[in-house]
Protein backbone atom coordinates (compact mmCIF):
# COMPACT_ATOMS: atom_id res chain seq x y z
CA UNK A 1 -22.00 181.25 -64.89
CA UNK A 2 -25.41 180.09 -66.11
CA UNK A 3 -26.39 176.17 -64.64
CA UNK A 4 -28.00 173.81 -66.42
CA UNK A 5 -31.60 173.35 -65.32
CA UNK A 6 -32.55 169.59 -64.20
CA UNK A 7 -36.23 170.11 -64.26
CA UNK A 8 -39.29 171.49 -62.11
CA UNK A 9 -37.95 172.71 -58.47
CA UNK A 10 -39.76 170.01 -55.75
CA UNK A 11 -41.86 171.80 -53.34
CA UNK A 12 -41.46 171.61 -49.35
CA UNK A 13 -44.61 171.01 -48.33
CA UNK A 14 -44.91 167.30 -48.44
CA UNK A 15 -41.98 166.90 -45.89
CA UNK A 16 -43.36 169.71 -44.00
CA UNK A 17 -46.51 168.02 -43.60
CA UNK A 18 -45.01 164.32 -42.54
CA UNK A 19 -43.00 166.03 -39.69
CA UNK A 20 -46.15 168.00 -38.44
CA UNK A 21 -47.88 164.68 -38.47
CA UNK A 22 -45.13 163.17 -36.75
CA UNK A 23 -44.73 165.32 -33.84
CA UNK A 24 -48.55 165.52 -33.20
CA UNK A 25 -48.71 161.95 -32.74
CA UNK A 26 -45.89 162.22 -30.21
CA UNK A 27 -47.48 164.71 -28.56
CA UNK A 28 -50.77 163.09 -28.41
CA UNK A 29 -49.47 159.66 -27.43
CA UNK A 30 -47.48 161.80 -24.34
CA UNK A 31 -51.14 163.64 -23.50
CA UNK A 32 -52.94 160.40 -23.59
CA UNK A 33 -50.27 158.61 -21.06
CA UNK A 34 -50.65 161.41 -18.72
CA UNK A 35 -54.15 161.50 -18.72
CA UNK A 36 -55.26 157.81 -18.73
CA UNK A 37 -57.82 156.46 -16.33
CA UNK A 38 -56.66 154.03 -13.73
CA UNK A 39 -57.14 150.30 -14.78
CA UNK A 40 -59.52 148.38 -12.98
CA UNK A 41 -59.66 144.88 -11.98
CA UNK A 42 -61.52 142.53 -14.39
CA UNK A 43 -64.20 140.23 -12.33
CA UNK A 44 -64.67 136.89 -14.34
CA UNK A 45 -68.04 135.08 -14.27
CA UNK A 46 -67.20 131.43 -13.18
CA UNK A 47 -69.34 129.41 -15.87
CA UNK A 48 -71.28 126.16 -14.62
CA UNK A 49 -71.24 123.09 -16.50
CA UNK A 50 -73.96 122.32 -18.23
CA UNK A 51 -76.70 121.62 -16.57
CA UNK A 52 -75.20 122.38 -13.02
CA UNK A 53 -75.44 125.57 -11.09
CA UNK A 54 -71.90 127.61 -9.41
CA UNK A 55 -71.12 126.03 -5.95
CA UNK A 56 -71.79 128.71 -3.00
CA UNK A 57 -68.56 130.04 -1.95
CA UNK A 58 -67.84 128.93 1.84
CA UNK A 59 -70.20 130.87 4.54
CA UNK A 60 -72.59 132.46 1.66
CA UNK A 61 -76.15 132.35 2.24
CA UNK A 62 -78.52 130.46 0.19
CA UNK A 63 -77.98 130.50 -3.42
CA UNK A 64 -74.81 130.95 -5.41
CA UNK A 65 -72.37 133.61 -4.58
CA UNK A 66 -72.16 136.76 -7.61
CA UNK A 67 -68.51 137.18 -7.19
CA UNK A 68 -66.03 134.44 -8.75
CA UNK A 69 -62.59 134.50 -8.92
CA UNK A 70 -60.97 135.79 -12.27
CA UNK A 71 -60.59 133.06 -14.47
CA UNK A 72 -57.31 130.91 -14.37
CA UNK A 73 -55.67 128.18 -16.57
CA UNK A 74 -56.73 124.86 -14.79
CA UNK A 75 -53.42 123.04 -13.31
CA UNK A 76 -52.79 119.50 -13.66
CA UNK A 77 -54.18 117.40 -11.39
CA UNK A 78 -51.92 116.35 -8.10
CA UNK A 79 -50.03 112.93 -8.79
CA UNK A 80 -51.68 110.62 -6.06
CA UNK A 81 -50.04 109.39 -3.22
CA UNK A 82 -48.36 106.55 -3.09
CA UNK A 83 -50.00 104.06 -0.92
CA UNK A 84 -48.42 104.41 2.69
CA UNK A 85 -49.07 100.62 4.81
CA UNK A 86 -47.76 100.76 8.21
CA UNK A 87 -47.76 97.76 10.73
CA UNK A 88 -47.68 97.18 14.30
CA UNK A 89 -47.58 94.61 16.99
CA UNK A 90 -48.98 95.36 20.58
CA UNK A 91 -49.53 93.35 23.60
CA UNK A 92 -52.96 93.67 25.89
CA UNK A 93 -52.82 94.89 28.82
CA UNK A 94 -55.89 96.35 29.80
CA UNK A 95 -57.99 98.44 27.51
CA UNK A 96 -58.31 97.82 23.27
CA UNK A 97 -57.91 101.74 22.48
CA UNK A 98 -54.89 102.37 24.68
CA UNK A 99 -52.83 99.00 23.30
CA UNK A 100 -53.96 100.50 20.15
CA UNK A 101 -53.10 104.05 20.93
CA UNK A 102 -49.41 103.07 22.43
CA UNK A 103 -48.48 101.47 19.21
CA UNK A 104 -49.66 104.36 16.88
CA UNK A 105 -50.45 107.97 18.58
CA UNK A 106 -52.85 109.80 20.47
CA UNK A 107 -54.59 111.11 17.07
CA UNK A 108 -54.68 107.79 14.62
CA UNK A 109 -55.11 105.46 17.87
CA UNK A 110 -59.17 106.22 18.71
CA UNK A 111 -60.23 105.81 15.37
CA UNK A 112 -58.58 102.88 14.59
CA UNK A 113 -59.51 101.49 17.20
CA UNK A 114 -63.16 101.14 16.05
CA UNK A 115 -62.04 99.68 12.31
CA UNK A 116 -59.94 97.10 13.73
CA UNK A 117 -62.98 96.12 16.27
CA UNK A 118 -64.95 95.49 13.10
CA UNK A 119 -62.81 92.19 13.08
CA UNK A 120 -62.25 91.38 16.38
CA UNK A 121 -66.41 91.12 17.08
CA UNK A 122 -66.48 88.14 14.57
CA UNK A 123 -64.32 86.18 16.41
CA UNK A 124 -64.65 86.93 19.97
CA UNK A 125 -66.49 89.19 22.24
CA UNK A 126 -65.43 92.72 22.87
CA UNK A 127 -63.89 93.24 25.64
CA UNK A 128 -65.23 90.29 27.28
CA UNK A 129 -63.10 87.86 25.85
CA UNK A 130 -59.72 90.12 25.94
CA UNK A 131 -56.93 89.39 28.63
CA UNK A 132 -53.92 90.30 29.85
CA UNK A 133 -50.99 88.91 27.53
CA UNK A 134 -53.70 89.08 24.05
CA UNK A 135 -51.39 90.22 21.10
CA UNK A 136 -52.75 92.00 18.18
CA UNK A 137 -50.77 93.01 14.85
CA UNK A 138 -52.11 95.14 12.24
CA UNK A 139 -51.67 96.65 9.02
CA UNK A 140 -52.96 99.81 8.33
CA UNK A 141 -52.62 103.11 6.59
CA UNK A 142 -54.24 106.53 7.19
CA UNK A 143 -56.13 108.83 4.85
CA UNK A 144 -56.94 112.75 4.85
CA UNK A 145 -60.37 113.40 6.37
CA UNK A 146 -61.50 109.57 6.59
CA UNK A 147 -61.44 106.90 8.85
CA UNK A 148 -57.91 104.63 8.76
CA UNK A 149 -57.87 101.69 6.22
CA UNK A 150 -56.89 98.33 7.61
CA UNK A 151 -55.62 95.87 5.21
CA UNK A 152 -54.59 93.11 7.55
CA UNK A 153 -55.28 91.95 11.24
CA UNK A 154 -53.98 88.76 13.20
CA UNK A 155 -55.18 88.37 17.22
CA UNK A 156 -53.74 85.47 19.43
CA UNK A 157 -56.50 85.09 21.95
CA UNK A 158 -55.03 83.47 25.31
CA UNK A 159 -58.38 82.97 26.42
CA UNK A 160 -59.61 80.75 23.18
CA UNK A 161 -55.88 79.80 22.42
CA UNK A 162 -56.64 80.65 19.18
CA UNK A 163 -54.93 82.83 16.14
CA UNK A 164 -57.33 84.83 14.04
CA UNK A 165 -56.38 86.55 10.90
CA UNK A 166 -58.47 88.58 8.07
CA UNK A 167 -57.04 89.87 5.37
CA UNK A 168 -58.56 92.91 3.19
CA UNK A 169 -58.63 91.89 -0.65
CA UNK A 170 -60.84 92.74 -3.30
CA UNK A 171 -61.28 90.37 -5.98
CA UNK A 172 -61.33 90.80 -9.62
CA UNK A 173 -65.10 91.52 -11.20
CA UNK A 174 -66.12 92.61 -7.31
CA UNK A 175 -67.53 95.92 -6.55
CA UNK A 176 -66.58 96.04 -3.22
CA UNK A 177 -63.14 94.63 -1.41
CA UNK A 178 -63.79 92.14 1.75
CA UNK A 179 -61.91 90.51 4.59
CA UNK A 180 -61.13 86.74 4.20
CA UNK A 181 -59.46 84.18 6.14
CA UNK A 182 -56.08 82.73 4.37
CA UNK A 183 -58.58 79.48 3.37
CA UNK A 184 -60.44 82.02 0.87
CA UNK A 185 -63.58 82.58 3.98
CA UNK A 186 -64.98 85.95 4.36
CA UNK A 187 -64.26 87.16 7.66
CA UNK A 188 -68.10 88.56 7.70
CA UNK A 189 -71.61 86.15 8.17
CA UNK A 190 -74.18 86.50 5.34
CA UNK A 191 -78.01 87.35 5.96
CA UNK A 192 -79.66 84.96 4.34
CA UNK A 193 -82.88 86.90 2.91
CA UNK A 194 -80.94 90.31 4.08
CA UNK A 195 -82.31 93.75 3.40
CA UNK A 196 -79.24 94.49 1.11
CA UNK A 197 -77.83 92.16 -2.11
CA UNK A 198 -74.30 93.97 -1.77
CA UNK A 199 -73.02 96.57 0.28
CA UNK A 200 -69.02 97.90 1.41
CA UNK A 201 -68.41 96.68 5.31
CA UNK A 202 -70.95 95.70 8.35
CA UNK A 203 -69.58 98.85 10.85
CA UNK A 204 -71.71 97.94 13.60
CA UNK A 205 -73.40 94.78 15.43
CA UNK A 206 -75.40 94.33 18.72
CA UNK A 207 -72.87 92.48 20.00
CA UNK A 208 -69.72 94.53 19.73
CA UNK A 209 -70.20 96.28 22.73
CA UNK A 210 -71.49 99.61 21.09
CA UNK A 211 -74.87 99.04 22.81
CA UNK A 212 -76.47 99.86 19.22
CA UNK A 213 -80.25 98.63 18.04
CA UNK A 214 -79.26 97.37 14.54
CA UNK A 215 -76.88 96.57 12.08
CA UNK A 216 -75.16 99.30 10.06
CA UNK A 217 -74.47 98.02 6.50
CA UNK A 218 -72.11 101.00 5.05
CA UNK A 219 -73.17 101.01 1.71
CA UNK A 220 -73.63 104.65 -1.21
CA UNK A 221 -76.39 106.26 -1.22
CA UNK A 222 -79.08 104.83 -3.74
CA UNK A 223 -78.40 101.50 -2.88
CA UNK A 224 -81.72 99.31 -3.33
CA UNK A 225 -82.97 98.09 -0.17
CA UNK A 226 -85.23 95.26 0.32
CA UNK A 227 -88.21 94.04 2.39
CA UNK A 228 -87.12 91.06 4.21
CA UNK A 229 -90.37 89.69 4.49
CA UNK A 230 -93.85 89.58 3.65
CA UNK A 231 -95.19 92.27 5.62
CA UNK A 232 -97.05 95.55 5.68
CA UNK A 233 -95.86 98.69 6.70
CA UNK A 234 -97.06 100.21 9.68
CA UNK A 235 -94.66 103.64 10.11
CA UNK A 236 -93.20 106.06 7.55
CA UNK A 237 -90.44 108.73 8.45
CA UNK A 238 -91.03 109.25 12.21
CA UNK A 239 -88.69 111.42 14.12
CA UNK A 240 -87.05 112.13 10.94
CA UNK A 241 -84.12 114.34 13.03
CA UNK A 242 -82.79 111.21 14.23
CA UNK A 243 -84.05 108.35 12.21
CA UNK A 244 -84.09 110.34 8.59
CA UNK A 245 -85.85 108.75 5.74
CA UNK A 246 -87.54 105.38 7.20
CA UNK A 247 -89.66 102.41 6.55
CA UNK A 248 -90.95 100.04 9.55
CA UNK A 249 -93.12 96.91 7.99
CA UNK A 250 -94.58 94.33 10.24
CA UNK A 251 -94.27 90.73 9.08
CA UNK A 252 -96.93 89.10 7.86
CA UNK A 253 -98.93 85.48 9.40
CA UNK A 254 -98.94 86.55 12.83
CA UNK A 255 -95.29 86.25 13.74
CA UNK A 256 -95.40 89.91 15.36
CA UNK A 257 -92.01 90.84 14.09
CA UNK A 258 -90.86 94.50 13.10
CA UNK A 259 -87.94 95.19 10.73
CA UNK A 260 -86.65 98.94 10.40
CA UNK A 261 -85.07 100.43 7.78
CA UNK A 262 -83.66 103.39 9.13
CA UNK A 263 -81.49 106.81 7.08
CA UNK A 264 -82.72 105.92 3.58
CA UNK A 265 -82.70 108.02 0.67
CA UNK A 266 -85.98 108.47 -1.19
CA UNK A 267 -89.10 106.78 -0.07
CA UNK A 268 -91.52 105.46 -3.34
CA UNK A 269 -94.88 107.11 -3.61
CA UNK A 270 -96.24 103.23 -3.31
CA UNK A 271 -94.06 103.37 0.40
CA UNK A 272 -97.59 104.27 2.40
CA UNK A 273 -98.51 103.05 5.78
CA UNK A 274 -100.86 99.92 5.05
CA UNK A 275 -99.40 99.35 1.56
CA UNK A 276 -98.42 95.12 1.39
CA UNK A 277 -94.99 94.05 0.52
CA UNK A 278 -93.38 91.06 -0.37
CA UNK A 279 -89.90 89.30 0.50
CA UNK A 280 -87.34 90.77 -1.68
CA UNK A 281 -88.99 93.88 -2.99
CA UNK A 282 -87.29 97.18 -3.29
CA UNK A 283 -88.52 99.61 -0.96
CA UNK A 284 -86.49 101.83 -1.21
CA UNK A 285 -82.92 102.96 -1.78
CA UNK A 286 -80.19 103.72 1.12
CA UNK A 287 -78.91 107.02 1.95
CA UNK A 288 -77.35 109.24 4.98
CA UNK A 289 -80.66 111.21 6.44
CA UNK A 290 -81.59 111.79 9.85
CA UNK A 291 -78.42 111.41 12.69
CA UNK A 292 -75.92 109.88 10.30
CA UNK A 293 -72.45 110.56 9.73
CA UNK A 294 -71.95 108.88 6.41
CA UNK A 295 -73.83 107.02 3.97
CA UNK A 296 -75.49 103.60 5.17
CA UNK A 297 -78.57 101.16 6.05
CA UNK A 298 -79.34 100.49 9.29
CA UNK A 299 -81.40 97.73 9.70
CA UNK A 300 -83.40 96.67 13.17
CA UNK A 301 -85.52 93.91 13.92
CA UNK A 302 -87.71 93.59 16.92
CA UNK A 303 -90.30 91.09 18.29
CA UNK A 304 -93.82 91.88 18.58
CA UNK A 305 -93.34 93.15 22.30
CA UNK A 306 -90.66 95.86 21.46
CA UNK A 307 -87.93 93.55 22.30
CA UNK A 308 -84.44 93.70 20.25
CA UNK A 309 -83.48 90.87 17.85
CA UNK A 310 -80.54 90.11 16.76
CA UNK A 311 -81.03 89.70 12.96
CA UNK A 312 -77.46 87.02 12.76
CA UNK A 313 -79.48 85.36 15.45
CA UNK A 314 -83.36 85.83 13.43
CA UNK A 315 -81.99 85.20 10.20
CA UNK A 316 -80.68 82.15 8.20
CA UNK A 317 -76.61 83.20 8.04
CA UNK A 318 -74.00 81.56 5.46
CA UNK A 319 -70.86 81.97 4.98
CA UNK A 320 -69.34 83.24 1.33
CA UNK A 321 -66.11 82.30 -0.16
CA UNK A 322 -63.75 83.53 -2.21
CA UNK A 323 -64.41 82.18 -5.95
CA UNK A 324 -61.98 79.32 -7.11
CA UNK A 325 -60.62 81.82 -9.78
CA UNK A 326 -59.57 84.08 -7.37
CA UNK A 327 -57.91 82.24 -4.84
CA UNK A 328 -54.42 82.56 -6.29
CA UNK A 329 -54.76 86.69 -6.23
CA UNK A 330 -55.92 86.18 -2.43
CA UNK A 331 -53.01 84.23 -2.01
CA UNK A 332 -50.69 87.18 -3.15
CA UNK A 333 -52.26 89.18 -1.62
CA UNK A 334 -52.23 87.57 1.77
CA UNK A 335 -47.99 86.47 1.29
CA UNK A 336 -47.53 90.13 1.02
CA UNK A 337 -49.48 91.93 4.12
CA UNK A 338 -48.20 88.63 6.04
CA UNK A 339 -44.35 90.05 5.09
CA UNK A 340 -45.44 92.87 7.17
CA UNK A 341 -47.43 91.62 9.95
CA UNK A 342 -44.03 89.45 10.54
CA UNK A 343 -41.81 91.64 10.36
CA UNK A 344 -38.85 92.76 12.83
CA UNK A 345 -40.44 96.76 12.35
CA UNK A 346 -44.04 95.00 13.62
CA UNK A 347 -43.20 93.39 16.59
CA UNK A 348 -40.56 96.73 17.76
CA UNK A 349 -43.33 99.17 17.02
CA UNK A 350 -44.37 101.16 13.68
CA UNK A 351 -43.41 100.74 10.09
């Protein structure tokens, strides 16, 4: 029975062609997988900042290393640590360090030892003046890879039948904190006419038993450093392995004394043996060449003969206090480390 015609009949070659397309894609995409080249690590160039050339990685020679680490996302920065004060009472009974190193430990004990001295020498003489029956009581907390902070110290000296106390507080508009006595007295003398307007701590005297030739005035690197009198300078950066960067100048008017300015920075072109310098001029800037273990100025006097001088002996000294303003924010402060240095944890041992 004849069919009605619907039109044109389609043709099969279109769907032919999609399926061929189809399974050659397949196929390639299987050839491909089986045949691809081993991946290989991507190296990432670190990228200074501006102006600044890539660190050396640890134990590279000179220059900056050529291999970086691939590049990562930065992480947060760690929280930091909450301050950790710790307190202790001891008793003398024979040498500083081991009173100091019974209380604490074998490891915090030496080191300590030498900040809380730092005190001690402007009250008394060290060891001199310590007996049997002393008792010291500190407050203290360590840090990673630096010397131990000490915030407070009180010493009852049998031999004086005195108390001392120093308390660490920095006031507000000062650069630097500083040790005062609860009536608003730094714990440290001034030198009048000094070789330094400001600077951190005084870590080291002739007198505290250290057998050392100056004064040690830890201060940053850069800090201006001044001639303490008129003068001419008569040496420039001798045995620079062990002195560093230094200046000696001869006072002027026949007095015959030397000051030396020892571990500085940068020397000024106009710093040349012979050159004339006035009181208070910058001569240069402190730093941490030569034998030095961390930034600071030491400064040395001697007599015309070679002799040591002791410059708190040489020198005009004062005595600073705390500014009126501040005195109620040294009084907090001082009500607070004094909680500790009393308490019961203190006198039995550590906090």
């Amino acid at each position: 029975m004849p069919m009605l015609d619907d039109g044109q009949k389609k043709s099969p070659l279109p769907a032919i062609a999609i399926t061929a397309a189809l399974v050659g894609a397949v196929s390639g995409g299987l050839f491909w997988w089986k045949h691809k080249p081993a991946e290989q690590p991507q190296v990432a160039e670190a990228a200074a900042p501006q102006g600044e050339a890539p660190e050396p990685t640890s134990g590279a020679g000179p220059g900056p290393s050529v291999i970086a680490a691939p590049a990562q996302k930065p992480s947060a920065p760690p929280a930091p640590a909450e301050t950790n004060l710790k307190s202790f009472t001891t008793h003398i009974r024979g040498a500083l360090e081991g009173a100091i190193v019974e209380a604490t430990d074998k490891k915090v004990g030496p080191p300590l030892t030498q900040v809380i001295n730092r005190s001690l020498v402007w009250w008394l003489r060290v060891p001199q003046d310590l007996v049997k029956g002393d008792t010291l009581s500190v407050v203290y907390e360590t840090r990673e890879n630096m010397e131990p902070l000490v915030h407070a110290v009180r010493f009852s000296s049998a031999k004086l039948g005195k108390t001392f106390e120093a308390y660490r507080h920095k006031a507000d508009g000062e650069k630097y904190a500083h040790f005062y006595g609860p009536d608003g007295v730094q714990l440290e003398l001034q030198l009048v006419d000094g070789p330094l307007e400001e600077w951190e701590q005084i870590t080291s005297l002739l007198r505290d038993g250290r057998k050392h030739q100056g004064v040690d005035f830890k201060c940053p690197s850069g800090t201006p450093v001044r001639a303490t009198f008129d003068g001419v300078i008569t040496r420039k950066t001798w045995s620079f392995g062990r002195n560093g960067n230094s200046l000696e100048i001869e006072e002027s008017g026949g007095k015959g004394r030397h000051a030396l300015y020892l571990h500085l920075s940068e020397l000024p072109k106009a710093a040349q043996v012979g050159a004339r310098v006035k009181k208070g001029d910058v001569i240069a800037t402190s730093g941490n060449t030569g034998h030095s273990f961390a930034p600071h100025l030491h400064y040395q006097l001697v007599d015309g003969g070679g002799k040591l001088l002791d410059p708190f002996e040489s020198h005009k000294t004062e005595k600073a206090a705390i500014a009126t303003k501040d005195k109620p924010g040294l009084d907090v402060t001082v009500a607070k480390l004094n909680k500790l240095l009393d308490s019961d944890l203190a006198v039995t041992g550590q906090r």
